[in-house]
Protein backbone atom coordinates (compact mmCIF):
# COMPACT_ATOMS: atom_id res chain seq x y z
CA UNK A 1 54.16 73.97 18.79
CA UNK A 2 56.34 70.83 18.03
CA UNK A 3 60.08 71.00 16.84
CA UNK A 4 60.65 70.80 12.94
CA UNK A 5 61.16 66.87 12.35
CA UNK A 6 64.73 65.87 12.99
CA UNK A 7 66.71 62.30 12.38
CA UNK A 8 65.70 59.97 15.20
CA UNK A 9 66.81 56.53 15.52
CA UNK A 10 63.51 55.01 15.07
CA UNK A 11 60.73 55.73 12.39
CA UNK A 12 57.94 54.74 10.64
CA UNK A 13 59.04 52.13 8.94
CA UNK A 14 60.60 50.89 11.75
CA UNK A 15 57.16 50.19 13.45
CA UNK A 16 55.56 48.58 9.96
CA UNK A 17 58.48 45.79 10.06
CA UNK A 18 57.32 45.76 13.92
CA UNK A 19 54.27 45.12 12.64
CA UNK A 20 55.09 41.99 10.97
CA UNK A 21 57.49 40.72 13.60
CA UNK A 22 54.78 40.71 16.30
CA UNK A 23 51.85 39.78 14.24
CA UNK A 24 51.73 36.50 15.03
CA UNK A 25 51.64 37.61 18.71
CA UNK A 26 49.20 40.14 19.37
CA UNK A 27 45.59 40.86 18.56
CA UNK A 28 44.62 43.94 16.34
CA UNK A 29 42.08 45.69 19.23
CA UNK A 30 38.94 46.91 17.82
CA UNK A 31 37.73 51.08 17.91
CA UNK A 32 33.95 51.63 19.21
CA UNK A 33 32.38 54.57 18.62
CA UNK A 34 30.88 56.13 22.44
CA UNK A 35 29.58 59.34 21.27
CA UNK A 36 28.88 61.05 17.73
CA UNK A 37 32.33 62.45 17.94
CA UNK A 38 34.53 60.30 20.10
CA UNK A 39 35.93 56.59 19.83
CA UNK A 40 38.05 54.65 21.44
CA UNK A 41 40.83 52.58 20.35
CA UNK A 42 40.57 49.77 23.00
CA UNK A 43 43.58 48.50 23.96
CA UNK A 44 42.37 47.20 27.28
CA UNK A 45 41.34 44.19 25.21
CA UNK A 46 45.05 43.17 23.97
CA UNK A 47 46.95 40.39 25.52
CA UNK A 48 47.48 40.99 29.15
CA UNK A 49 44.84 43.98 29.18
CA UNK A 50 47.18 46.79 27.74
CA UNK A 51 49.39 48.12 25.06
CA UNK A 52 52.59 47.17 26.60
CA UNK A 53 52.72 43.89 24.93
CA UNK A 54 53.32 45.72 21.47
CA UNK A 55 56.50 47.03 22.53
CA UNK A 56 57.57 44.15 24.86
CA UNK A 57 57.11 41.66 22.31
CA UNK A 58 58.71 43.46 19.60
CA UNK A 59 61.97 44.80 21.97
CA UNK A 60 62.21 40.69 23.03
CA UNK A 61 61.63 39.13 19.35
CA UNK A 62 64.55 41.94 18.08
CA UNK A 63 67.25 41.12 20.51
CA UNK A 64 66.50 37.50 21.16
CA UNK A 65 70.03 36.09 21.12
CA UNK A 66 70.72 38.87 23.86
CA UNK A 67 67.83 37.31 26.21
CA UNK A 68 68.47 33.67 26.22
CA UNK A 69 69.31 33.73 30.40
CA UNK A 70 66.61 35.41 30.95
CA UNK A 71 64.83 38.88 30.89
CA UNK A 72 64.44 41.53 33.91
CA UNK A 73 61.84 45.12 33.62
CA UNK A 74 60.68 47.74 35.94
CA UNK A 75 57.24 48.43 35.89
CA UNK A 76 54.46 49.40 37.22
CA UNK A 77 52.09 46.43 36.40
CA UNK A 78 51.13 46.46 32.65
CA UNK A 79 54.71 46.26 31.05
CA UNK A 80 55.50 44.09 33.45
CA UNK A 81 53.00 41.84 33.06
CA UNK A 82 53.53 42.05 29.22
CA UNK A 83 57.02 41.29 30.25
CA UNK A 84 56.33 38.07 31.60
CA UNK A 85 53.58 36.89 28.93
CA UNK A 86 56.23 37.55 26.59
CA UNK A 87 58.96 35.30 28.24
CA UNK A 88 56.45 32.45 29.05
CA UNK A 89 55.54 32.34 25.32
CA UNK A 90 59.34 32.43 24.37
CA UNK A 91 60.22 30.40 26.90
CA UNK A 92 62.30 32.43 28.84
CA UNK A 93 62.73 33.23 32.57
CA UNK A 94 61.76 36.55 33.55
CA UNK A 95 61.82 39.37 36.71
CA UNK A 96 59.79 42.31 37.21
CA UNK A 97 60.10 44.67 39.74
CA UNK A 98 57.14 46.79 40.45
CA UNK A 99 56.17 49.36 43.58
CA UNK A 100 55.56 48.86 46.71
CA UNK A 101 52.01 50.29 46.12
CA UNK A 102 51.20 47.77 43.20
CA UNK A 103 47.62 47.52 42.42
CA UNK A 104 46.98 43.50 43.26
CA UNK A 105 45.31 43.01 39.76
CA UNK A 106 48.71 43.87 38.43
CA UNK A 107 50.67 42.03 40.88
CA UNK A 108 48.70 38.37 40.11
CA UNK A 109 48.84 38.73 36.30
CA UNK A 110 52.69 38.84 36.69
CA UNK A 111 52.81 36.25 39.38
CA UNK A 112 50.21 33.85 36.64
CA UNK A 113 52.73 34.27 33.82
CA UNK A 114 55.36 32.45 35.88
CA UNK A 115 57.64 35.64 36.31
CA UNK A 116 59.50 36.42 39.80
CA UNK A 117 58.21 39.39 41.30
CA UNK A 118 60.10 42.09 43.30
CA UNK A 119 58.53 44.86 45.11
CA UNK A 120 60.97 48.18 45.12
CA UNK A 121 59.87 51.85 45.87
CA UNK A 122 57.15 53.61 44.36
CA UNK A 123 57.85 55.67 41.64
CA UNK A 124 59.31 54.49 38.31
CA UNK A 125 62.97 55.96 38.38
CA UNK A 126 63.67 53.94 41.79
CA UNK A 127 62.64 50.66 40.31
CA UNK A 128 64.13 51.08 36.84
CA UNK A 129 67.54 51.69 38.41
CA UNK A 130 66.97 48.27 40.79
CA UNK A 131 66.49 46.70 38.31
CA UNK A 132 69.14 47.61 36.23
CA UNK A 133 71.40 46.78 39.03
CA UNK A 134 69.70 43.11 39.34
CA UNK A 135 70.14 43.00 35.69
CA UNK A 136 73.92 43.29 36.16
CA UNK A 137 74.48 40.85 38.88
CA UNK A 138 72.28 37.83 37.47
CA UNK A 139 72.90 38.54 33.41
CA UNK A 140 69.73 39.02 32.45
CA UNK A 141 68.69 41.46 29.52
CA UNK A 142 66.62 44.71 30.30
CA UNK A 143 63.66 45.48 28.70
CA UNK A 144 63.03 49.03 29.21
CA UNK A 145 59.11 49.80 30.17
CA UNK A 146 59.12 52.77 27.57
CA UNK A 147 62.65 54.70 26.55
CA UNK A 148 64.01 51.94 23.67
CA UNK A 149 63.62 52.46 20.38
CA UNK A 150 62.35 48.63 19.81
CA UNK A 151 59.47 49.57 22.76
CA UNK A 152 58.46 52.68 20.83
CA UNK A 153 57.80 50.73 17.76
CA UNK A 154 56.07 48.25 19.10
CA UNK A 155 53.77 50.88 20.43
CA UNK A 156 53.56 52.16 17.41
CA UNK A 157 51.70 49.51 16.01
CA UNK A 158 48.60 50.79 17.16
CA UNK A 159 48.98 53.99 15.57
CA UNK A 160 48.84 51.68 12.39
CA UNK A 161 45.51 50.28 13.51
CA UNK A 162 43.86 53.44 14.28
CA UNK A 163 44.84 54.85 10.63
CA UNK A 164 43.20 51.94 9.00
CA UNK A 165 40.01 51.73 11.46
CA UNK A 166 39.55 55.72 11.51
CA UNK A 167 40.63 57.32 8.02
CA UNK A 168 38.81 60.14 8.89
CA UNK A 169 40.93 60.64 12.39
CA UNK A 170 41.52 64.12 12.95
CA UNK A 171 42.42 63.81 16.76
CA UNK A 172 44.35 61.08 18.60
CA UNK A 173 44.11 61.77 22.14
CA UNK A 174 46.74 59.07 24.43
CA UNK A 175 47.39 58.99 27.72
CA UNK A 176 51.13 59.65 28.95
CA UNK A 177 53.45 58.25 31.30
CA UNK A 178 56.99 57.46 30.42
CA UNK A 179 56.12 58.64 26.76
CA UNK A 180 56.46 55.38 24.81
CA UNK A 181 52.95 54.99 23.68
CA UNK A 182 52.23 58.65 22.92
CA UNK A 183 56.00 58.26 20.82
CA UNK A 184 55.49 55.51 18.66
CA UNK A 185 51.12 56.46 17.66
CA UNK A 186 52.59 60.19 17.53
CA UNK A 187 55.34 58.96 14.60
CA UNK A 188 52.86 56.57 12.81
CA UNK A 189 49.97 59.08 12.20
CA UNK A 190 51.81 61.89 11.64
CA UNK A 191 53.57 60.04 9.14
CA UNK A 192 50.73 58.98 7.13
CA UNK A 193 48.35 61.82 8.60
CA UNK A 194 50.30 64.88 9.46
CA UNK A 195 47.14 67.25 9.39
CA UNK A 196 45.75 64.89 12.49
CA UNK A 197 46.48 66.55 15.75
CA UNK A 198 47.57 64.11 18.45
CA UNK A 199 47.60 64.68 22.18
CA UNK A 200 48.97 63.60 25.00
CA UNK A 201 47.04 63.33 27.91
CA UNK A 202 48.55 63.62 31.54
CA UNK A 203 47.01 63.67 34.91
CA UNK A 204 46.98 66.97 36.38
CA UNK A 205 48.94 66.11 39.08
CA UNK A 206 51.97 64.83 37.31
CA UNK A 207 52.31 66.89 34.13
CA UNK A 208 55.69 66.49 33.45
CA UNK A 209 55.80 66.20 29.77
CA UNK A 210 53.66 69.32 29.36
CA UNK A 211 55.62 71.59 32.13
CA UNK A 212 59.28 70.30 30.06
CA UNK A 213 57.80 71.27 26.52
CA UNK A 214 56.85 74.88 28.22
CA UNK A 215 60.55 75.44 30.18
CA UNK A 216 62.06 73.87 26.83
CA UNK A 217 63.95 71.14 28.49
CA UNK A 218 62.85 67.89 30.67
CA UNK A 219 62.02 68.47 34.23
CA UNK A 220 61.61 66.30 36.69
CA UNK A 221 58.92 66.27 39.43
CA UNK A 222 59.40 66.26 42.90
CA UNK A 223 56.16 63.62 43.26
CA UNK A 224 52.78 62.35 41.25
CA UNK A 225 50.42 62.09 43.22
CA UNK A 226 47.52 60.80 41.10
CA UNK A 227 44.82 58.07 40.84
CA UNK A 228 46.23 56.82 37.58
CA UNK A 229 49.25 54.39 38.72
CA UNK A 230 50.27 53.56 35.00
CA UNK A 231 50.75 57.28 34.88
CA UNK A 232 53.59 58.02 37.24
CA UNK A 233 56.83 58.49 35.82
CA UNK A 234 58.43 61.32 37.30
CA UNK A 235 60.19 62.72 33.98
CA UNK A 236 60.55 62.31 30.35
CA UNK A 237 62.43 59.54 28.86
CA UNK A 238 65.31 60.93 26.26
CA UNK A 239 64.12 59.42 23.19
CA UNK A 240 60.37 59.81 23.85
CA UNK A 241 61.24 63.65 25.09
CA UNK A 242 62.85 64.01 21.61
CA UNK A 243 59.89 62.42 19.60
CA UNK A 244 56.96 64.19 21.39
CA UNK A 245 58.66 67.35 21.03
CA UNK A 246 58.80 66.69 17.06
CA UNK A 247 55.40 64.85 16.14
CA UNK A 248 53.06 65.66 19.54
CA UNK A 249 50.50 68.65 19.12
CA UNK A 250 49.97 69.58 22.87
CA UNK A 251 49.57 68.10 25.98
CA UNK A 252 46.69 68.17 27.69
CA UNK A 253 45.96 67.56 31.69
CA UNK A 254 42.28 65.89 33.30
CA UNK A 255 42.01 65.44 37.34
CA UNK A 256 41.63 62.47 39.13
CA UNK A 257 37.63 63.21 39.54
CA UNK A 258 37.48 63.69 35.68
CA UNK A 259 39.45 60.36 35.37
CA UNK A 260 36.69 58.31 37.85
CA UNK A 261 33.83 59.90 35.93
CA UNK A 262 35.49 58.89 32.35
CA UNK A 263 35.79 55.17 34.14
CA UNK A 264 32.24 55.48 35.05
CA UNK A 265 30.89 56.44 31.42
CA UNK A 266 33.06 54.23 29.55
CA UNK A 267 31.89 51.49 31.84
CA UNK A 268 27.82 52.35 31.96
CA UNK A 269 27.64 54.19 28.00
CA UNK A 270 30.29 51.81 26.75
CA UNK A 271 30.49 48.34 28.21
CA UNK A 272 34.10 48.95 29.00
CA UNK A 273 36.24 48.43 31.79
CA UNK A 274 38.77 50.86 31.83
CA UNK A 275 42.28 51.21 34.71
CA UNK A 276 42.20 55.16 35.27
CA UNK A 277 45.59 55.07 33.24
CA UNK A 278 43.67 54.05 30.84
CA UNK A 279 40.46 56.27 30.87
CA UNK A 280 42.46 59.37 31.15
CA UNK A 281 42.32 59.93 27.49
CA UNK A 282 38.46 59.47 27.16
CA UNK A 283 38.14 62.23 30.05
CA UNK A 284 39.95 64.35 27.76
CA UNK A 285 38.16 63.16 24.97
CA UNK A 286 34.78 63.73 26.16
CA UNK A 287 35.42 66.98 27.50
CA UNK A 288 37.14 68.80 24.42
CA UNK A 289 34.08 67.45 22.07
CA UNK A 290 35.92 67.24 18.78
CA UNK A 291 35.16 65.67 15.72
CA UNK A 292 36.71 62.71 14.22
CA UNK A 293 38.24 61.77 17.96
CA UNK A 294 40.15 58.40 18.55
CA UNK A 295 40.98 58.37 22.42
CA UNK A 296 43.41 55.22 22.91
CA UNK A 297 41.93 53.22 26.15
CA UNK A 298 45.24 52.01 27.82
CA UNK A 299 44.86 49.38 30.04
CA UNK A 300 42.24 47.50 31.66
CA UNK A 301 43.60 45.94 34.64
CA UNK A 302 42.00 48.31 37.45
CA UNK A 303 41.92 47.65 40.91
CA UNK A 304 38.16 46.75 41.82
CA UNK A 305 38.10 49.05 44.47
CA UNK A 306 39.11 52.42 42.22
CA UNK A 307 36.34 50.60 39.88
CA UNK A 308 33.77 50.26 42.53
CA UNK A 309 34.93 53.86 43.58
CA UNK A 310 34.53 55.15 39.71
CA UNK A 311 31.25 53.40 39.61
CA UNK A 312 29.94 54.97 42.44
CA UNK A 313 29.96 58.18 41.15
CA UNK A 314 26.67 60.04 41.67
CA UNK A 315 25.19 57.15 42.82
CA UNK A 316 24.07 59.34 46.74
């Protein structure tokens, strides 16, 4: 069970005034309804194809003096492509560093907002500390992919949406990474909803939020080996370890087949194109069956080939 609620430096009505500071930035994404009891919140149709812009924009538009020379993130593709949307709105040079492995998709969309790319590592902990250290030697500000209290707020603005769209919501189902999504929808509902059960959905292959919460503190993994590249973070961030343990029901893990075959339904049943980051809460979604069920869809920016791959399923 979650921790008894405890002072945090961000809260709810930290993400309402983020709200209204990124409004005029950022589309309100619709909810469809897939099956009787399951919809999903689609953020693959925000600004740059994924949530991150919430928190980006927000984290950028709070601390603006501090990002006049410019503005530097780690990521691997959708915050930094959020990243560099951001800046070429605000007029502001930018640098992302992503892996070595980045899906191409990702690696254009950065590129087409004007921002300098850097390719360091794979996993997020090696790039995040790269670019801290390229932060430092060219005086550019850091925006942090998920661990910021400014991020988690902005990401909490879609908790705000589904609240308003889904009265009725009795589960919230979000797929997990570095945490900051899960942190900021987890504090909105159960602010205004506490009887709605929200979970946090991790490949099985890289459940590092669910294996800390069971041991008591945050682990890190040796490796994540999964499909789902937006889901890679090897360990919990502080802040979003210390928020999902107070306002996050359970975590829940699907498999990289039950992430393709989500991809696959969403795409034929649905209409939607889903990244498998992005589809790993619908696999949940669609295999627990509950009422009242808001899965958040992500991210959209797949790779075609995992999306020719999904869509091949059962197809021989």
């Amino acid at each position: 069970m979650p921790a008894p609620r405890s002072p945090i430096p961000v809260s709810a009505a930290d993400i309402r005034a983020a709200r209204a500071r990124i409004a005029p930035y950022i589309r309100t994404t619709p909810v469809l309804s897939l099956t009787a009891d399951v919809a999903l919140k689609l953020e693959n149709l925000q600004i740059t194809g994924s949530f991150k812009v919430r928190g980006a924009f927000n984290h950028v538009l709070a601390l603006r003096a501090q990002c006049e020379a410019g503005i530097i993130t780690a990521s691997s593709g959708n915050h930094g492509q959020a990243v560099a949307f951001v800046a070429k709105v605000l007029g502001l040079k930018a640098v992302v560093v992503v892996p070595d492995d980045v899906a191409a998709s990702k690696a254009a969309g950065i590129s087409g907002y004007g921002a300098e790319l850097i390719r360091h590592g794979r996993y997020s902990e090696e790039r995040v500390t790269y670019a801290k250290e390229l932060a430092s030697r060219r005086g550019l500000h850091y925006v942090p992919p998920y661990d910021d209290a400014w991020v988690i707020a902005g990401q909490g603005t879609a908790g705000l949406e589904i609240l308003e769209q889904v009265p009725d919501v009795a589960v919230v189902a979000v797929p997990v990474s570095g945490g900051g999504l899960i942190s900021g929808i987890a504090m909105a509902v159960k602010d205004s909803r506490p009887q709605a059960k929200v979970v946090g959905v991790e490949p099985q292959e890289a459940r590092r939020f669910a294996l800390s919460r069971s041991s008591g503190t945050p682990i890190t993994l040796a490796h994540a080996q999964t499909i789902a590249d937006g889901l890679r973070v090897l360990t919990p961030g502080r802040l979003t370890w210390e928020i999902t343990n107070r306002d996050v029901d359970e975590f829940a893990a699907v498999d990289d087949d039950a992430i393709l075959a989500a991809m696959r339904r969403l795409a034929f049943d649905g209409h939607v194109v889903a990244e498998p980051s992005g589809a790993a809460s619908a696999a949940y979604a669609l295999a627990a069956g509950a009422a009242h069920t808001v899965a958040v869809v992500s991210g959209g920016n797949v790779d075609p080939a995992v999306l020719l791959r999904a869509l091949a399923i059962g197809s021989h």
